[in-house]
N, C-alpha and C. Protein backbone atom coordinates (compact mmCIF):
# COMPACT_ATOMS: atom_id res chain seq x y z
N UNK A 1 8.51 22.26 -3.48
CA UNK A 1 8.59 20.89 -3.02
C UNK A 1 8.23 20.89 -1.54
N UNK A 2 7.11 20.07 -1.11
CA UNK A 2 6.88 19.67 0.06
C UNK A 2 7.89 18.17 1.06
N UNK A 3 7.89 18.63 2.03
CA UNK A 3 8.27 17.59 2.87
C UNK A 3 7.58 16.91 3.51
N UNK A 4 7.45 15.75 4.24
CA UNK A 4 6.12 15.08 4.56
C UNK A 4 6.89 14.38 5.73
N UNK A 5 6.40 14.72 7.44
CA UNK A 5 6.73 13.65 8.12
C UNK A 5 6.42 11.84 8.07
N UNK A 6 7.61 11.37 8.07
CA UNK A 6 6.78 9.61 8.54
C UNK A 6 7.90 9.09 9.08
N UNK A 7 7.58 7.94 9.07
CA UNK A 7 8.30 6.87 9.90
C UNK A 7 8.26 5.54 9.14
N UNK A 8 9.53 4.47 9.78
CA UNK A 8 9.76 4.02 8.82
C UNK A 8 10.18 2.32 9.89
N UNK A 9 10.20 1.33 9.75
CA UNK A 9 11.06 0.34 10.04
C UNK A 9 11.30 -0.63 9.27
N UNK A 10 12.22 -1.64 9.61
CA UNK A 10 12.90 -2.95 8.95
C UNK A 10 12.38 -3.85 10.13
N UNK A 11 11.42 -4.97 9.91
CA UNK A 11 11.00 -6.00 10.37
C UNK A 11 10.62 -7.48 9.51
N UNK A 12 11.24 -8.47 10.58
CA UNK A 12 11.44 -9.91 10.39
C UNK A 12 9.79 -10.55 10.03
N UNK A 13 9.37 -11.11 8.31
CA UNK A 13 8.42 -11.34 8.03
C UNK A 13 8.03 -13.09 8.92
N UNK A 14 7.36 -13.48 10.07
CA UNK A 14 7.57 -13.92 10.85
C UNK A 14 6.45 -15.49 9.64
N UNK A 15 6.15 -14.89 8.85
CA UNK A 15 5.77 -16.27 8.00
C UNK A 15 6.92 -16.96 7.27
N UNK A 16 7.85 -16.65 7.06
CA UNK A 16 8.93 -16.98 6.23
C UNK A 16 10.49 -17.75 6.82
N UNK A 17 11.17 -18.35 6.84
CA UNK A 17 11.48 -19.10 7.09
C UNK A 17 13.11 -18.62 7.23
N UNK A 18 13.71 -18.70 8.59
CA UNK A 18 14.96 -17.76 9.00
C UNK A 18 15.85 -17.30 8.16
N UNK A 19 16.31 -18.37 7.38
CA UNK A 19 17.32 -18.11 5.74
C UNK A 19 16.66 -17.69 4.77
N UNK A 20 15.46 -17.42 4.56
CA UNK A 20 15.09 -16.50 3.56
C UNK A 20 15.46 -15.18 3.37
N UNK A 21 16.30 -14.81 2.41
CA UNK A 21 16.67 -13.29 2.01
C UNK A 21 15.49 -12.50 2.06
N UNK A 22 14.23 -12.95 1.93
CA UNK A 22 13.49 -11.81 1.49
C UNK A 22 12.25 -11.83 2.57
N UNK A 23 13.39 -12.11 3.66
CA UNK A 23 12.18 -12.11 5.23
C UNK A 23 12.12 -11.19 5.36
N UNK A 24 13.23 -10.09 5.06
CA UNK A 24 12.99 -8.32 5.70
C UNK A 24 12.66 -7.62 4.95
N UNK A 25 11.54 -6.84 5.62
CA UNK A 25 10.51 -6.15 5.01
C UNK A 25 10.76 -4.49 5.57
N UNK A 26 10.34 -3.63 4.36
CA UNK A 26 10.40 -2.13 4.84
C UNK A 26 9.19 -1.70 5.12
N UNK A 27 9.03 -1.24 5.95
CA UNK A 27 7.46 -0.35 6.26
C UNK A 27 8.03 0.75 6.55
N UNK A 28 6.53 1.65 5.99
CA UNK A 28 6.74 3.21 5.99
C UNK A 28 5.23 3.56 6.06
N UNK A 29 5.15 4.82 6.58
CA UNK A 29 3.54 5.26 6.99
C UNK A 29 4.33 6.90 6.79
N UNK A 30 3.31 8.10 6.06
CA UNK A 30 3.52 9.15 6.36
C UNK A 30 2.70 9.69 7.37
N UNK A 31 3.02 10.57 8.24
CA UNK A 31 2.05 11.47 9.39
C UNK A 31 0.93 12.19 9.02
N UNK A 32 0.06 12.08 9.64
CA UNK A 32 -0.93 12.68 8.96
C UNK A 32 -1.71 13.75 10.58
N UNK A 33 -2.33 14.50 10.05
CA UNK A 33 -2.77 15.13 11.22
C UNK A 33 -4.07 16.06 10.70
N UNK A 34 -5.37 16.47 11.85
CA UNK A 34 -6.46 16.90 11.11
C UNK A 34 -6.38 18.16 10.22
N UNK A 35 -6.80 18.42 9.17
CA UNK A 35 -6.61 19.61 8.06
C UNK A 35 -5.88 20.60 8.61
N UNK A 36 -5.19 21.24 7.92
CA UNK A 36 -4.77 22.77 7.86
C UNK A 36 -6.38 23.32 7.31
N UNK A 37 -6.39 24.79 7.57
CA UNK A 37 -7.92 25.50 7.16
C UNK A 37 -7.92 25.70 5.60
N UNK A 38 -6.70 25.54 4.95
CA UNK A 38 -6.53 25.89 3.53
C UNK A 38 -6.52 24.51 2.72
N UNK A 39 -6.84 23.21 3.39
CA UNK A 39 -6.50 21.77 3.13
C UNK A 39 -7.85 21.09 3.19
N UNK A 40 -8.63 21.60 4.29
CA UNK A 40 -10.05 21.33 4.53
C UNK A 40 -11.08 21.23 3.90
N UNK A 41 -11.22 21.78 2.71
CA UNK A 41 -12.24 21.72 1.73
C UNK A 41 -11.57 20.13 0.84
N UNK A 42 -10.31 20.14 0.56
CA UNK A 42 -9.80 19.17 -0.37
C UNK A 42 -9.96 17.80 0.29
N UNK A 43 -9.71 17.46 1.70
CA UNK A 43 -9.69 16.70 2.45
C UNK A 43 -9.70 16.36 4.17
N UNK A 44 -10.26 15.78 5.33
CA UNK A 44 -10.34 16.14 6.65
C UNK A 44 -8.85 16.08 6.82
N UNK A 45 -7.96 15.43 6.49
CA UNK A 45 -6.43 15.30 7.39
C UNK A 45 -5.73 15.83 5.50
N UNK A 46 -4.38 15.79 6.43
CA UNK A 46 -3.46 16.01 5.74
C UNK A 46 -2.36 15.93 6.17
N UNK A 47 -0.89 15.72 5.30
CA UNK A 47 -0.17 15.19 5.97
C UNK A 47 0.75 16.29 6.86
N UNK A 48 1.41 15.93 7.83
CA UNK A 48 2.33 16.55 8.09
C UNK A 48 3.39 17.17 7.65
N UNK A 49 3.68 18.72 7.02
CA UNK A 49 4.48 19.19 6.23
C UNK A 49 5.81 19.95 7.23
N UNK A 50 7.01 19.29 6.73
CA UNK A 50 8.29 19.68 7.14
C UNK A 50 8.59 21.10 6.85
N UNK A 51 9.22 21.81 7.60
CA UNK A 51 9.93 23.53 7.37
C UNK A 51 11.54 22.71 7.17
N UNK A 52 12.28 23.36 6.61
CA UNK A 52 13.84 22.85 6.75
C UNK A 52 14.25 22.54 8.05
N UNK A 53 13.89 23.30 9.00
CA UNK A 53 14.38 23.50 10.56
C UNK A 53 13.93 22.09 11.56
N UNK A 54 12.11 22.01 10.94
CA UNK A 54 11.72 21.02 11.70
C UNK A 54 12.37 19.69 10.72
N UNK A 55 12.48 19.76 9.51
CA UNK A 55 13.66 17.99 9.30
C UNK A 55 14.30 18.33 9.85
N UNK A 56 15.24 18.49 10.09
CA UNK A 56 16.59 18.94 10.61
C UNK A 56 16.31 18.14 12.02
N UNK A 57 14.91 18.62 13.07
CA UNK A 57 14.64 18.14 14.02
C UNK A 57 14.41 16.98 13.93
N UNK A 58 13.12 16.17 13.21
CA UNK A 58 12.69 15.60 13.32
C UNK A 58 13.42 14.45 12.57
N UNK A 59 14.72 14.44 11.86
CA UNK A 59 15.33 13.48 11.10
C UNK A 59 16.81 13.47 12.47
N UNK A 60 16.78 14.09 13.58
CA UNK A 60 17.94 13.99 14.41
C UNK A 60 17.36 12.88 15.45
N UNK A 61 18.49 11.98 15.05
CA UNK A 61 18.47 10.41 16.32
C UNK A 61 18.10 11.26 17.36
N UNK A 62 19.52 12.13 18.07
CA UNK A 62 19.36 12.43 19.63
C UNK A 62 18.12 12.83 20.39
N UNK A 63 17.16 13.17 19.17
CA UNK A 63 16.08 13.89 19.69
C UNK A 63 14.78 12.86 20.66
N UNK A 64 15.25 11.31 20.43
CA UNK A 64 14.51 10.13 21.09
C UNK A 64 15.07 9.95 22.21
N UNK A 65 16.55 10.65 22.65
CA UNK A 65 16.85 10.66 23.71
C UNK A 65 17.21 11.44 24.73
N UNK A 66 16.20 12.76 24.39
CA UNK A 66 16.32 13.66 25.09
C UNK A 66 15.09 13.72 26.00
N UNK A 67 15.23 13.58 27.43
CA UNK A 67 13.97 13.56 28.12
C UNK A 67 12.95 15.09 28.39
N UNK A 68 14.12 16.13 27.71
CA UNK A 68 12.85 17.09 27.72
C UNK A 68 12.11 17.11 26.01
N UNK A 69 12.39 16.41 25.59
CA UNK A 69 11.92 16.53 24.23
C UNK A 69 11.27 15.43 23.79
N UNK A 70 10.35 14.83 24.40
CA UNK A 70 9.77 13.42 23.85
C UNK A 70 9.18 13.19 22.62
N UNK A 71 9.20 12.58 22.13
CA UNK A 71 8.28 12.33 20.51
C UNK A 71 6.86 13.15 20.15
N UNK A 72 6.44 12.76 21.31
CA UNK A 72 5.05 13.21 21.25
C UNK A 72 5.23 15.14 21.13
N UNK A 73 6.01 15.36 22.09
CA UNK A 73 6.38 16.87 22.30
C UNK A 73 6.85 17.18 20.99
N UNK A 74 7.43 16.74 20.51
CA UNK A 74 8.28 16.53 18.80
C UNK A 74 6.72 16.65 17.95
N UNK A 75 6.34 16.05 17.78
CA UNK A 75 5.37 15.66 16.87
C UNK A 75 4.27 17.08 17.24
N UNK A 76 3.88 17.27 17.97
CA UNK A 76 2.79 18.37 18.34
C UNK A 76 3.61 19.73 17.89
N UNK A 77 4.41 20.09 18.29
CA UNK A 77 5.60 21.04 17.60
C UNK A 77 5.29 21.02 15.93
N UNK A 78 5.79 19.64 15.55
CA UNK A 78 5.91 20.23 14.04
C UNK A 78 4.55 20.44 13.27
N UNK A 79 3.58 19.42 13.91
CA UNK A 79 2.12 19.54 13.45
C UNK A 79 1.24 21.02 13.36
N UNK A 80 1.89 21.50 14.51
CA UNK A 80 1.40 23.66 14.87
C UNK A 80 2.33 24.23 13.25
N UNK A 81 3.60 23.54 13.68
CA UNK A 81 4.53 24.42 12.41
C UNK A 81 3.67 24.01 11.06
N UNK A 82 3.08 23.07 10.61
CA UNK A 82 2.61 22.32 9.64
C UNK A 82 1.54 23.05 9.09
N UNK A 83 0.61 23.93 9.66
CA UNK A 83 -0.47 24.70 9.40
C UNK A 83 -0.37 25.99 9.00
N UNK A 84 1.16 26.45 9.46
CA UNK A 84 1.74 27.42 8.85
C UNK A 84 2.49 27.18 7.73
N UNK A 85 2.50 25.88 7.29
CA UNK A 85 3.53 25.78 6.01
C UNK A 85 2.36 25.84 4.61
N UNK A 86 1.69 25.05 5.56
CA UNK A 86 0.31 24.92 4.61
C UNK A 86 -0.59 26.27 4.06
N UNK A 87 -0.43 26.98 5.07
CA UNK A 87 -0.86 28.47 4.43
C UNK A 87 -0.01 29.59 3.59
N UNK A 88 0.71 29.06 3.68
CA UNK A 88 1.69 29.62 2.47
C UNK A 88 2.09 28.95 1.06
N UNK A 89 1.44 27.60 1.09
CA UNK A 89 0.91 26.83 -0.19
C UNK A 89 0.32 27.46 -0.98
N UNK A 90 0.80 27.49 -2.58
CA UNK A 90 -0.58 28.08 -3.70
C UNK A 90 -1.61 26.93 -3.73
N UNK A 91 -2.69 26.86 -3.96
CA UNK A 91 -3.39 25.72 -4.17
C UNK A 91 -4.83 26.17 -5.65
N UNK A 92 -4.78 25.02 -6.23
CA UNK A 92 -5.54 25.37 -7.49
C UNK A 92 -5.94 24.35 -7.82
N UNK A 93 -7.29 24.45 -8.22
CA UNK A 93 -8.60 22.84 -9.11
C UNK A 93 -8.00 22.63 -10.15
N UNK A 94 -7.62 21.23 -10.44
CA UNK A 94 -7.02 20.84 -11.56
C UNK A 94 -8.36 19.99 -12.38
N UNK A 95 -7.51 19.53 -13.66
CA UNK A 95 -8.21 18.38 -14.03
C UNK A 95 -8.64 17.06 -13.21
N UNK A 96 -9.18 16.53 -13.56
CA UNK A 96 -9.60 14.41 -13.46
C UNK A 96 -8.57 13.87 -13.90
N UNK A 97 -8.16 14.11 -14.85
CA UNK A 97 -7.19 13.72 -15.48
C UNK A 97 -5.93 13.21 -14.72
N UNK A 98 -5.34 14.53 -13.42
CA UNK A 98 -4.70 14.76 -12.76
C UNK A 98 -4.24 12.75 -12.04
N UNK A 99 -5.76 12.65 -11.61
CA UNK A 99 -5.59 10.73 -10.65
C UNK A 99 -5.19 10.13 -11.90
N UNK A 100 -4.41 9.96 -13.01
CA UNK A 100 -4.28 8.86 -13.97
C UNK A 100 -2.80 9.01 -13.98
N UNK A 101 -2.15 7.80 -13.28
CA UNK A 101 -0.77 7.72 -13.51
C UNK A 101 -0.19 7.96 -14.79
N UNK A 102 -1.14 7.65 -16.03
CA UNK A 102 -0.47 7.07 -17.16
C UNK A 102 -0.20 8.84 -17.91
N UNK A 103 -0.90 9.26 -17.41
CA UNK A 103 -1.18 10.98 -17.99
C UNK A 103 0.12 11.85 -17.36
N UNK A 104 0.75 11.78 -18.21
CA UNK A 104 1.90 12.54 -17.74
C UNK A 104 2.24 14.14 -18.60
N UNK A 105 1.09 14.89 -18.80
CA UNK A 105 1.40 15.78 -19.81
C UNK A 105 1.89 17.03 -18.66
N UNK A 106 2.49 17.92 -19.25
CA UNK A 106 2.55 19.69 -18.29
C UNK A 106 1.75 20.26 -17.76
N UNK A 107 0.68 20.38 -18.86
CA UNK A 107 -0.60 20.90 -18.57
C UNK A 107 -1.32 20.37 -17.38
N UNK A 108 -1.23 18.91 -16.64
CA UNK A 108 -1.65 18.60 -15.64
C UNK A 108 -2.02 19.52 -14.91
N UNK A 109 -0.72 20.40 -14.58
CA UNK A 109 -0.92 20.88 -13.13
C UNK A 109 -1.47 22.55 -13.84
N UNK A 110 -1.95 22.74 -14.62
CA UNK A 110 -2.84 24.37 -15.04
C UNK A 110 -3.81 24.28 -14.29
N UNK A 111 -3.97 25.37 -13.71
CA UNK A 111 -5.40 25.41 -13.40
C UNK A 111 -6.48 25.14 -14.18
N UNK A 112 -7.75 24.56 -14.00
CA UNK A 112 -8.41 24.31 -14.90
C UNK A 112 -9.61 25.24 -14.32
């Protein structure tokens, strides 16, 4: 199982009308950053992959309020760690089949 950095907020849908229950909206974006060398053939980016250590970091509030540790410093950190998680990935050509939600067999994930 992979981990995937992102980010996330709760914001006021500013078309909708103050007493509407269903003004608040969730947004979410995962991180993405240019290929790992083992990711590169499949696609140019890929996402940002968590080690236990870096969630641990990167899911800790205090870490937005530490002035030697800024986000950006955060983020470049786990993105280096991310290329090493990625090379220790098995990776294997599957079927077509694989993009069809409705296809839910085992065999999916065999190498083909």
């Amino acid at each position: 199982m992979l981990a995937l950095a992102g980010i996330y907020d709760w914001w006021l849908d500013p078309t909708k009308k103050p007493d509407d229950p269903t003004r608040w909206l969730l947004s979410f974006a995962i991180l993405t950053k240019d290929a790992a060398e083992p990711l590169a053939p499949i696609h140019e980016r890929n996402p940002i992959l968590l080690s236990e250590s870096s969630m641990t970091e990167w899911l800790d509030p205090d870490n937005l309020e530490d002035p030697e540790n800024t986000t950006q410093d955060l983020l470049n950190e786990i993105a280096n760690e991310s290329d090493h998680i990625a090379e220790q990935v098995l990776f294997w050509p599957v079927g077509l089949e694989v993009g069809n939600v409705r296809n839910q067999d085992k065999n999916l994930v065999a190498e083909s």
